[in-house]
Protein backbone atom coordinates (compact mmCIF):
# COMPACT_ATOMS: atom_id res chain seq x y z
CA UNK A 1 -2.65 -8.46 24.03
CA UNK A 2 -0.82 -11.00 21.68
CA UNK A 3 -3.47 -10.55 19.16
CA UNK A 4 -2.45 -6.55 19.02
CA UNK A 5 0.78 -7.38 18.91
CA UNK A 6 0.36 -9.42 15.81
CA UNK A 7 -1.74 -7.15 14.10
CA UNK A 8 0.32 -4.17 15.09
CA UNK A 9 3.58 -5.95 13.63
CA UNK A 10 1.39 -7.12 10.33
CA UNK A 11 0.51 -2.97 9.47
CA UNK A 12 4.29 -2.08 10.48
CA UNK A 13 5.27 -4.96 7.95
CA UNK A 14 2.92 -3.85 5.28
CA UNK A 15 3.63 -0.11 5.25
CA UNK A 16 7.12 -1.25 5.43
CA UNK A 17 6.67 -3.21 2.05
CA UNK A 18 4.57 -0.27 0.74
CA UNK A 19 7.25 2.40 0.87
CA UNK A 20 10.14 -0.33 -0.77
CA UNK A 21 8.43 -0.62 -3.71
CA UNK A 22 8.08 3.28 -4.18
CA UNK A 23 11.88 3.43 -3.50
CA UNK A 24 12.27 1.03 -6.59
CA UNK A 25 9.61 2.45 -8.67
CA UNK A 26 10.72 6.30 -8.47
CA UNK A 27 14.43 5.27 -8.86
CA UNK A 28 15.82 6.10 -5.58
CA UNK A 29 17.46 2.40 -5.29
CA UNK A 30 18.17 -0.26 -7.32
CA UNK A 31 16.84 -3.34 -6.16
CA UNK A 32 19.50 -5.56 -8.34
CA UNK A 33 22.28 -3.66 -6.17
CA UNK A 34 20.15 -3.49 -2.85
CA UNK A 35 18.19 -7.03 -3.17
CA UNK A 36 19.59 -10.48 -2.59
CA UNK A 37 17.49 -13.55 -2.19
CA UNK A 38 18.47 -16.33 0.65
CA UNK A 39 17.48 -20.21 0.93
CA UNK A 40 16.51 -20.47 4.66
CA UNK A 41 15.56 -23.87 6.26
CA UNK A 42 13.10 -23.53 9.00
CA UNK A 43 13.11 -25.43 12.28
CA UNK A 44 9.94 -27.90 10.23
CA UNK A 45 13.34 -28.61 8.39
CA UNK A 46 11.76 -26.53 4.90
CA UNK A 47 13.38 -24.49 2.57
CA UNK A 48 12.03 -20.87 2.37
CA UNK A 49 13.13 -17.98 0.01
CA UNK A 50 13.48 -15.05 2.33
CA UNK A 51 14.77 -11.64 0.80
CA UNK A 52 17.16 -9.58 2.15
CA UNK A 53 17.51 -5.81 1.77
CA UNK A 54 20.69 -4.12 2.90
């Protein structure tokens, strides 16, 4: 069951990423005013760049 879960959540993710970039590409947004790229630090005590879309 875990193993659908995950690949469930991976397509959702991926289709999710798919349609952003068409927002951007066909001019709908503007990633510079909708885009905004974090530092995060992970519990392994890494840095990650994680982007946030508002």
């Amino acid at each position: 069951m875990d193993k659908l879960n995950m690949q469930t959540t991976n397509i959702v993710d991926e289709n999710i990423k798919h349609i952003g970039e068409h927002i951007f590409e066909e001019g709908v947004l503007e990633r510079e005013l909708v885009v905004r790229k974090f530092r995060t630090t992970a519990a392994d005590g890494k840095l990650y760049l994680t982007t946030f879309y508002r």
